[in-house]
Protein backbone atom coordinates (compact mmCIF):
# COMPACT_ATOMS: atom_id res chain seq x y z
CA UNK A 1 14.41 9.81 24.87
CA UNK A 2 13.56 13.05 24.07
CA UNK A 3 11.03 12.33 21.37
CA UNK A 4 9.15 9.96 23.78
CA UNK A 5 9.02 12.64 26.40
CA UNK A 6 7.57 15.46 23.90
CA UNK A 7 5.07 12.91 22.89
CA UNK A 8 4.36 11.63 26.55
CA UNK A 9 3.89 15.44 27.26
CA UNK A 10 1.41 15.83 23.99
CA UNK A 11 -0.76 13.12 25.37
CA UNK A 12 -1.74 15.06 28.55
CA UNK A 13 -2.77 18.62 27.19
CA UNK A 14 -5.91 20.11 27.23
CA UNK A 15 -6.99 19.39 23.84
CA UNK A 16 -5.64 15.49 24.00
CA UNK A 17 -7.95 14.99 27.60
CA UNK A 18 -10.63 16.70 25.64
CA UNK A 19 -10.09 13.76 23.06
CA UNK A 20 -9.93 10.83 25.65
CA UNK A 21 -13.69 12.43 27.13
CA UNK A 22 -14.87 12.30 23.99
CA UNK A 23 -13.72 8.45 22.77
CA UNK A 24 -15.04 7.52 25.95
CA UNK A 25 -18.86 9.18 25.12
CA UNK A 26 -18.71 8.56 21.25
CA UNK A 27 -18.33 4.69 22.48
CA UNK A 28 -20.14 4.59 25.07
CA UNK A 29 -23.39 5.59 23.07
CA UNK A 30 -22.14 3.09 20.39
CA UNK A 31 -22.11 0.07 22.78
CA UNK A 32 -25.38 1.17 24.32
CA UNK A 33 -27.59 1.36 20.98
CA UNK A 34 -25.65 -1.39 19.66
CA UNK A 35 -25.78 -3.76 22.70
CA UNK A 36 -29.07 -2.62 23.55
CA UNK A 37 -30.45 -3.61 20.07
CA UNK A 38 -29.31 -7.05 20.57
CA UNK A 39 -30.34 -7.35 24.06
CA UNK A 40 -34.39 -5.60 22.41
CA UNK A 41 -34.13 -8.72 20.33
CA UNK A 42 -33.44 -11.63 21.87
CA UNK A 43 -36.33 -10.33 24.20
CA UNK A 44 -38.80 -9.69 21.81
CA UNK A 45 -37.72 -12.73 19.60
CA UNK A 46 -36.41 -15.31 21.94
CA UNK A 47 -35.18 -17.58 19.27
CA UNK A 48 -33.69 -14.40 17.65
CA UNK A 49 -30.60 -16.43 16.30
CA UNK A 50 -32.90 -17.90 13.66
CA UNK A 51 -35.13 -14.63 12.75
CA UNK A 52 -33.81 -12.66 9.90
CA UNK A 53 -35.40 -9.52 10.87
CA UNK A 54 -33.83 -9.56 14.21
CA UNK A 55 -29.92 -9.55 12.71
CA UNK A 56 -31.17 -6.73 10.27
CA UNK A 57 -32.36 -4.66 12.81
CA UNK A 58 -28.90 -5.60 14.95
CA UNK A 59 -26.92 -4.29 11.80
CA UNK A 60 -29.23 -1.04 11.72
CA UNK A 61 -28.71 -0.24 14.96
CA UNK A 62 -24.80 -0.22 14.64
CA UNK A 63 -24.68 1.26 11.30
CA UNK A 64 -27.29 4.08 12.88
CA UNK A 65 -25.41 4.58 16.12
CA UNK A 66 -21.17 4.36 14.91
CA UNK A 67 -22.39 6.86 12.25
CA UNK A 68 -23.81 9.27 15.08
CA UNK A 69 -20.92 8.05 17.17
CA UNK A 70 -18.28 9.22 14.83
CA UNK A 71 -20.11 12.31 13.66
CA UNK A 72 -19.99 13.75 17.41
CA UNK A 73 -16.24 12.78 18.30
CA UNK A 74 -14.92 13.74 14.58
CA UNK A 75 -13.91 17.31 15.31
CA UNK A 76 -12.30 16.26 18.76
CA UNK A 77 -10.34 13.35 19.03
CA UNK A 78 -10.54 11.76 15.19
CA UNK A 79 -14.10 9.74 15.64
CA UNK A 80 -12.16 6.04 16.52
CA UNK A 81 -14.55 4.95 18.72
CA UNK A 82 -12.94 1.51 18.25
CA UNK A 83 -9.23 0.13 19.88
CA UNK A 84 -8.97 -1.10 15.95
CA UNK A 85 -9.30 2.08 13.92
CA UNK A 86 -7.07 3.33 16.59
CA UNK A 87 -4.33 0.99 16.24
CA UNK A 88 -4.64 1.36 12.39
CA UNK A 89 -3.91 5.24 12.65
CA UNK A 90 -1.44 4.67 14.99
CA UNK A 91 0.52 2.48 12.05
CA UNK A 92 -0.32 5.03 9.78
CA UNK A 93 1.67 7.29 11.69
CA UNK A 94 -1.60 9.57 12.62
CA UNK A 95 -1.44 8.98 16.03
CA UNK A 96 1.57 8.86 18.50
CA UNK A 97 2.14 5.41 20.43
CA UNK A 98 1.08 6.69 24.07
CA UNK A 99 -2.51 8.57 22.57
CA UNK A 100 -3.12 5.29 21.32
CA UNK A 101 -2.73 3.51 24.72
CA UNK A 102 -4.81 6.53 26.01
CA UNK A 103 -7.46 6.07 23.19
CA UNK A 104 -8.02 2.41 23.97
CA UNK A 105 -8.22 2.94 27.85
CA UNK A 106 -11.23 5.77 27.55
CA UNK A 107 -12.64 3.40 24.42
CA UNK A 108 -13.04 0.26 26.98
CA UNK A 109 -14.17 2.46 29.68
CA UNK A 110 -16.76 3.60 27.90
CA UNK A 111 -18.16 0.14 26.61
CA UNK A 112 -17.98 -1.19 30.14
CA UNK A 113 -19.89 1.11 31.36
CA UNK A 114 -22.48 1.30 28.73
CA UNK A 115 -22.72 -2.67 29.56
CA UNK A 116 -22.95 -1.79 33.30
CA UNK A 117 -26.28 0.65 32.28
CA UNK A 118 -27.78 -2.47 30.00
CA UNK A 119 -27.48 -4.52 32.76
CA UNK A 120 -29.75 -2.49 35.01
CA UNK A 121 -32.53 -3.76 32.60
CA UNK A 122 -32.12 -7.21 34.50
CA UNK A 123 -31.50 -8.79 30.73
CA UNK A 124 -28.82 -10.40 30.32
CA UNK A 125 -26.20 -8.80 27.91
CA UNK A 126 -25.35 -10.17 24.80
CA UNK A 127 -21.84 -11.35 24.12
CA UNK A 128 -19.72 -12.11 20.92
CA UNK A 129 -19.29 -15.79 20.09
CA UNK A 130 -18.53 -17.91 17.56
CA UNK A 131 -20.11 -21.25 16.86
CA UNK A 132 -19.17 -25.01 17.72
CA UNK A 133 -18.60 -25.65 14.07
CA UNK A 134 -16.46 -22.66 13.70
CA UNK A 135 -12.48 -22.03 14.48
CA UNK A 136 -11.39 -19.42 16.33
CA UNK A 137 -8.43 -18.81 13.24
CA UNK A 138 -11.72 -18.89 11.09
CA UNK A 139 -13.54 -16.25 13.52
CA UNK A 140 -10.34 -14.07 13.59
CA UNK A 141 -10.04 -14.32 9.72
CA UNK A 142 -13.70 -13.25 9.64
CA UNK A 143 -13.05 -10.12 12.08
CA UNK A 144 -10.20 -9.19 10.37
CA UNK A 145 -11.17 -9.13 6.96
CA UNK A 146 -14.48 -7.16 8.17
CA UNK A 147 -12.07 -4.44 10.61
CA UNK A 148 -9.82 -4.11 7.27
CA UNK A 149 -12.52 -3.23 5.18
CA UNK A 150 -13.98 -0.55 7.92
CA UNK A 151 -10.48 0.69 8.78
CA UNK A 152 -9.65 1.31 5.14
CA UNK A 153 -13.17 2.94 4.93
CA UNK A 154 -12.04 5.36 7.84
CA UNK A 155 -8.53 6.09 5.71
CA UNK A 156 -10.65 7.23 2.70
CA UNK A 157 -13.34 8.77 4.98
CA UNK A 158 -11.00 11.02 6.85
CA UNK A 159 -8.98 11.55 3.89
CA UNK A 160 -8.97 15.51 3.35
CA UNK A 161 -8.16 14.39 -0.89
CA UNK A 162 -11.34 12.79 -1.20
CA UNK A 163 -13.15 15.92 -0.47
CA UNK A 164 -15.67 13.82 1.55
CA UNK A 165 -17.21 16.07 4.08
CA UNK A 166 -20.59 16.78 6.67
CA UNK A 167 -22.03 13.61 7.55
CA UNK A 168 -20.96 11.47 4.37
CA UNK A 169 -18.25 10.34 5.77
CA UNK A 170 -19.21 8.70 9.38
CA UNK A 171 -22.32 7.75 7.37
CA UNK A 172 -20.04 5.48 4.85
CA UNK A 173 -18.55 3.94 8.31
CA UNK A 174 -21.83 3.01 9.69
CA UNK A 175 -22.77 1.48 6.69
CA UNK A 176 -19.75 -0.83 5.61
CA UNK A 177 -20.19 -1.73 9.36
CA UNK A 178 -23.93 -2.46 9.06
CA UNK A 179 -23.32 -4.55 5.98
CA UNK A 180 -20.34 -6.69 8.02
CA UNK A 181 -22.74 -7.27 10.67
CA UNK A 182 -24.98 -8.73 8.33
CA UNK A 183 -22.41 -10.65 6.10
CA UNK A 184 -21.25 -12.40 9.66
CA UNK A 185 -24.13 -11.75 12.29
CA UNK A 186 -24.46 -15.85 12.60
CA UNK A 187 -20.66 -16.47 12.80
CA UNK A 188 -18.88 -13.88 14.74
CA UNK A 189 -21.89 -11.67 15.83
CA UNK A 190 -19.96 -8.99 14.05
CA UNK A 191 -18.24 -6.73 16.53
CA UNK A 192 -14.46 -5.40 14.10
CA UNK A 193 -14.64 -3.76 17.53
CA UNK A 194 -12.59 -4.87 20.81
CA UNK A 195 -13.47 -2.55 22.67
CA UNK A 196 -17.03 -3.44 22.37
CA UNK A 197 -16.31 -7.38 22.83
CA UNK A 198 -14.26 -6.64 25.88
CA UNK A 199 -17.03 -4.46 28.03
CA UNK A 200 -19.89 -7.22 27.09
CA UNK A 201 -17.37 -9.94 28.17
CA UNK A 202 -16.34 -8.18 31.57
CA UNK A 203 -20.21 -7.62 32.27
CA UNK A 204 -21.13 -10.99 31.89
CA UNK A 205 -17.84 -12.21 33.14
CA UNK A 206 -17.39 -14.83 29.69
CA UNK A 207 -14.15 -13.75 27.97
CA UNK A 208 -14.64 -17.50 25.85
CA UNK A 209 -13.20 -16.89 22.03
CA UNK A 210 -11.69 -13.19 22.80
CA UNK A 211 -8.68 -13.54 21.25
CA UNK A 212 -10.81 -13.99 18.02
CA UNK A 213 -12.27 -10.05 18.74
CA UNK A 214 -8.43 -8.83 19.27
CA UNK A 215 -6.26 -10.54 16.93
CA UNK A 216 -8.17 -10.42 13.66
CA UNK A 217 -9.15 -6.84 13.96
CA UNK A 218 -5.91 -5.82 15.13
CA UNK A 219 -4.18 -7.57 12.04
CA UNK A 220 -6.85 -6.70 9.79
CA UNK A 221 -6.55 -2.72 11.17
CA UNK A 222 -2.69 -2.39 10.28
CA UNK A 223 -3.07 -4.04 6.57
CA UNK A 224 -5.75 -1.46 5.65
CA UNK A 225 -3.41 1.37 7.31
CA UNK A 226 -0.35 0.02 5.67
CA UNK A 227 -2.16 -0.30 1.96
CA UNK A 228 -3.94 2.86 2.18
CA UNK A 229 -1.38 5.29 2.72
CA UNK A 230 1.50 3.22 1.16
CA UNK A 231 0.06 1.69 -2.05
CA UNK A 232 -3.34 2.68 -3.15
CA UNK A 233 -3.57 6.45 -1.83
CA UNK A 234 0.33 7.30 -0.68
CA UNK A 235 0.05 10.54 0.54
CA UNK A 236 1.99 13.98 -0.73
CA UNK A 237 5.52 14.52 1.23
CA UNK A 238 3.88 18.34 1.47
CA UNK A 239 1.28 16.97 3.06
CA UNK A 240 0.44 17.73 6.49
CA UNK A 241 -1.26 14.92 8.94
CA UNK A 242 -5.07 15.33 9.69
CA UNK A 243 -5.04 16.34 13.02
CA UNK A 244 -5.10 14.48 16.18
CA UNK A 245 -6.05 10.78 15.93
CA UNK A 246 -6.19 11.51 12.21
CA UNK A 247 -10.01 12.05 12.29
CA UNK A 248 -12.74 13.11 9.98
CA UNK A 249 -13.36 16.91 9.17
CA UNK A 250 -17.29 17.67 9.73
């Protein structure tokens, strides 16, 4: 009892607010660049599902925009940006249970309301969907191998070993999630983020398929968590945590 009050009473101080503000801007800006590129699209292109230059500038706009994203909320509150790399920390043990629930509330917030902006361009905004000829297990499986590979690239990126500092490390998450938007732009419209499903779907009021955008990178999250700091890269007993949400030195 006493543990969860200490850690109820480190998820309300200064610096821990301080964190929530800046999950909520870091995603925020994500959604809207990200959301907003797909919305451009589909309006310049209107049968963007079937141009290949439309999904590649999709995928540049997230790999631009989570690398900025991260590279501003770093410092602060661990660069999540995503209820995924979130949960993944928090199984690593780099962030306690009740900052998590804190993380994903500001994380939401923030992608709602970057919807709510989009909308005010009278364009409809895009939502994350699977096809007729595709399974929702199949979608999940998608999302979740996708979240495991950019979760385990946030381990290694935020790992203080690797020497990986500046701007190469957010840039290395953009990009692996850049690539997975490419890989699975027709199938899942490649989101590995919930938070970023949920605020399109509440905007447009279709939640259709959103287990698939919850499950898979959920599962997918706590495997790369689990392998990184457990098999492949176990960290030194000496070793002391990397700060709150376990973020990325810049």
């Amino acid at each position: 009892m006493a543990s969860l009050a200490s850690r109820l009473q480190h998820s309300v101080t200064p610096n821990a607010l301080r964190s929530y503000v800046a999950e909520f801007l870091s995603t925020f800006l994500f959604v809207f660049a990200a959301a907003g590129a797909a919305m451009s699209t589909r309006k310049m292109t209107p049968d963007a599902t079937s141009d290949p230059s439309s999904l590649v500038a999709v995928a540049v706009a997230n790999a631009f925009a989570l690398s900025v994203a991260v590279y501003i909320s770093a410092n602060i509150s661990g660069g999540h940006v995503n209820p995924a790399v979130t949960f993944g920390m928090a199984i690593g043990g780099h962030i306690s249970i009740p900052m998590s629930i804190f993380y994903w509330i500001s994380q939401m917030l923030g992608s709602v309301m970057a919807c709510l902006v989009l909308k005010c361009t009278n364009q409809q905004v895009q939502t994350h969907g699977i096809p007729h000829d595709m399974t929702g297990f199949g979608g999940a499986v998608l999302e979740g191998v996708m979240t495991f590979g950019l979760v385990y690239t946030v381990y290694a990126a935020a790992d203080p070993r690797r020497c990986v500092h500046g701007a190469i490390g957010p840039l290395a998450i953009g990009l692996i999630v850049g690539a997975n938007v490419m890989a699975s732009g027709p199938f899942t419209g490649g989101s590995m983020n919930p938070a970023y499903s949920f605020g399109s779907a509440v905007v447009k009021g279709s939640f259709g398929n959103q287990a698939v955008y919850w499950v898979g990178p959920f599962i997918g999250a706590a495997i790369a968590g689990i392998l990184y700091d457990n098999v492949v890269f176990p960290p030194q007993a000496t070793e002391s945590l990397r700060g709150i949400g376990g973020g990325i030195a810049v």
